[in-house]
C-alpha atoms as a PDB file:
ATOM      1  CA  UNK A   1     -50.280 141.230 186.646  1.00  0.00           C
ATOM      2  CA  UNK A   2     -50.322 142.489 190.680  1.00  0.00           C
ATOM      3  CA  UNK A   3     -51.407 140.785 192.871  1.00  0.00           C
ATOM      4  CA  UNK A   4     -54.229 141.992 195.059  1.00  0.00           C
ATOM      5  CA  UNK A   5     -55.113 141.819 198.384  1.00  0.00           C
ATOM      6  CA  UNK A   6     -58.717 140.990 199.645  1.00  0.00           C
ATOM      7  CA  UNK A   7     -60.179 142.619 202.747  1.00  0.00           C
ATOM      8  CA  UNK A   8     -62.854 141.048 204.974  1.00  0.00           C
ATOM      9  CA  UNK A   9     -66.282 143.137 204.064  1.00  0.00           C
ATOM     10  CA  UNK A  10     -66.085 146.865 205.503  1.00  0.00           C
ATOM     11  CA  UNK A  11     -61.936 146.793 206.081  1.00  0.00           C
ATOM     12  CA  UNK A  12     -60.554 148.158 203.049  1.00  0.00           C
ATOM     13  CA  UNK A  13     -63.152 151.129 203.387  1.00  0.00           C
ATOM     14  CA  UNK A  14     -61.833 151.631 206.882  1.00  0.00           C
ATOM     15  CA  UNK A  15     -58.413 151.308 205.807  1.00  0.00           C
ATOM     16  CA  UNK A  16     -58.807 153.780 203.388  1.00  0.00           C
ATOM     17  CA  UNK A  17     -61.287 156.547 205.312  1.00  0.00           C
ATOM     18  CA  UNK A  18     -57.839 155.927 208.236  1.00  0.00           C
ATOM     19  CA  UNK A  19     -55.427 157.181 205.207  1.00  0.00           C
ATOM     20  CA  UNK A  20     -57.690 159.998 204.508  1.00  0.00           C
ATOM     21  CA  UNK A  21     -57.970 160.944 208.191  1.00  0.00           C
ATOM     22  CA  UNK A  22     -53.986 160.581 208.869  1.00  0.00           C
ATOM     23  CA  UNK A  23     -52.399 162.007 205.806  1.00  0.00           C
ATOM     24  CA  UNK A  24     -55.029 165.289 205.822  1.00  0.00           C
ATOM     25  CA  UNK A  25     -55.157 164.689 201.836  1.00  0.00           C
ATOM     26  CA  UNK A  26     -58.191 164.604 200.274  1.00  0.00           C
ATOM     27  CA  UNK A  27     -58.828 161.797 197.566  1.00  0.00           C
ATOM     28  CA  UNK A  28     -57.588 163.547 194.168  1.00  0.00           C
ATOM     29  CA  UNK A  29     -54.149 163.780 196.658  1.00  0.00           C
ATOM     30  CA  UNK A  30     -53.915 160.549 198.258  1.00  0.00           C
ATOM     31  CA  UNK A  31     -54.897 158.678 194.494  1.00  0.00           C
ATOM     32  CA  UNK A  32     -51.962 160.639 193.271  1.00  0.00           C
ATOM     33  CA  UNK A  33     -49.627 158.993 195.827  1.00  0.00           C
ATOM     34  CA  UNK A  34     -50.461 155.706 194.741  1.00  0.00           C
ATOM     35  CA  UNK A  35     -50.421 156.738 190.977  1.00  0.00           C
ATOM     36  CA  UNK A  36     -54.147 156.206 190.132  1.00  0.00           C
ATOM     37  CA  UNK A  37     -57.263 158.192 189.250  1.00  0.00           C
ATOM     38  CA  UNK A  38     -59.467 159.602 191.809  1.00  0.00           C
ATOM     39  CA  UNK A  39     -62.334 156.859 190.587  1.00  0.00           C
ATOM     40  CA  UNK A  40     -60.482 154.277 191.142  1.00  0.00           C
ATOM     41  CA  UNK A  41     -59.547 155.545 194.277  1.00  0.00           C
ATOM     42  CA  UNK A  42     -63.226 155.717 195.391  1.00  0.00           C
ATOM     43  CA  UNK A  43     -64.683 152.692 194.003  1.00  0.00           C
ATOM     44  CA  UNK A  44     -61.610 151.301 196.334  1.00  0.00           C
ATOM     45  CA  UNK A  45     -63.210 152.613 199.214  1.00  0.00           C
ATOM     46  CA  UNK A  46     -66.905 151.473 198.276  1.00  0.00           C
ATOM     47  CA  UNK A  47     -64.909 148.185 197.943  1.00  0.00           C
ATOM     48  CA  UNK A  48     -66.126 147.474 193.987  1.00  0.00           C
ATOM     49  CA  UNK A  49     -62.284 147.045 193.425  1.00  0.00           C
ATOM     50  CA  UNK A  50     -59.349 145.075 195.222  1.00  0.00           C
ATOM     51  CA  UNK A  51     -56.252 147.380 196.158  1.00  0.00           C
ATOM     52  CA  UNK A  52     -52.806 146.485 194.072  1.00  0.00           C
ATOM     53  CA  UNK A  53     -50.138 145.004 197.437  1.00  0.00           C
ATOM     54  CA  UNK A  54     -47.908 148.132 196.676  1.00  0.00           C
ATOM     55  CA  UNK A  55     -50.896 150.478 196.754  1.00  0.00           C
ATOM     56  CA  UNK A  56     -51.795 148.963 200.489  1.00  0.00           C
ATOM     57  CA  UNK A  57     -48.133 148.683 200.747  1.00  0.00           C
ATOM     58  CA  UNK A  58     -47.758 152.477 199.713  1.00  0.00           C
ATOM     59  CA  UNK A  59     -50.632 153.717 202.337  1.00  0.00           C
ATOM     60  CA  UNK A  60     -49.581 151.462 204.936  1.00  0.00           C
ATOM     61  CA  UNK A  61     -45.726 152.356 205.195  1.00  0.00           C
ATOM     62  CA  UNK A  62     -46.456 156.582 204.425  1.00  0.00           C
ATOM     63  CA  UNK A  63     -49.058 156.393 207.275  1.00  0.00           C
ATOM     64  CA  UNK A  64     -47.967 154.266 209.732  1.00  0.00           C
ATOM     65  CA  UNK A  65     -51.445 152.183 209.324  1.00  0.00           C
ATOM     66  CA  UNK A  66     -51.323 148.728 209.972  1.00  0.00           C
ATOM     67  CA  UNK A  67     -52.952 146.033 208.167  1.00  0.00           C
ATOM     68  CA  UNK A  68     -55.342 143.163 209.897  1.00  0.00           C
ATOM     69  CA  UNK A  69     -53.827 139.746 210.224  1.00  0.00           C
ATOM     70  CA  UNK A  70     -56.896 138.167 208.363  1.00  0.00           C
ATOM     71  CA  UNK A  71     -55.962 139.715 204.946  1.00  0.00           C
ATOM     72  CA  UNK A  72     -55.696 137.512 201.919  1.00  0.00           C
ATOM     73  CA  UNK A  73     -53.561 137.865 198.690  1.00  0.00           C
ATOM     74  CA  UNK A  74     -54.951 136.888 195.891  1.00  0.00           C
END
């Protein structure tokens, strides 16, 4: 199994609503990048669901969006 990565409370969604804003894709697109379904993609961003590292990993590198410091892997 992946490991995960856990966001403080309110960082994943802004994470995610920063990949939306950069890469101009709307969510059906953007959960295509990172090979999952549009759900999944959303209940990432309401933060029901930890992201997969290559998913953030994925975002992060395509987008030039850094991740905080204060990020744990679970």
């Amino acid at each position: 199994m992946e490991k995960r990565v856990k966001f403080q409370l309110g960082q994943q969604r802004e994470f995610l609503e920063l990949a939306l804003t950069k890469s101009g894709l709307k969510v059906n697109e953007l959960a295509n990048l990172v090979a999952i379904s549009p759900r999944n993609f959303r209940d990432w961003r309401r933060e029901k669901l930890s992201m997969p590292t290559s998913a953030v990993n994925i975002i992060s590198k395509k987008f030039a969006i850094k991740t905080k410091e204060n990020i744990e892997i679970m």
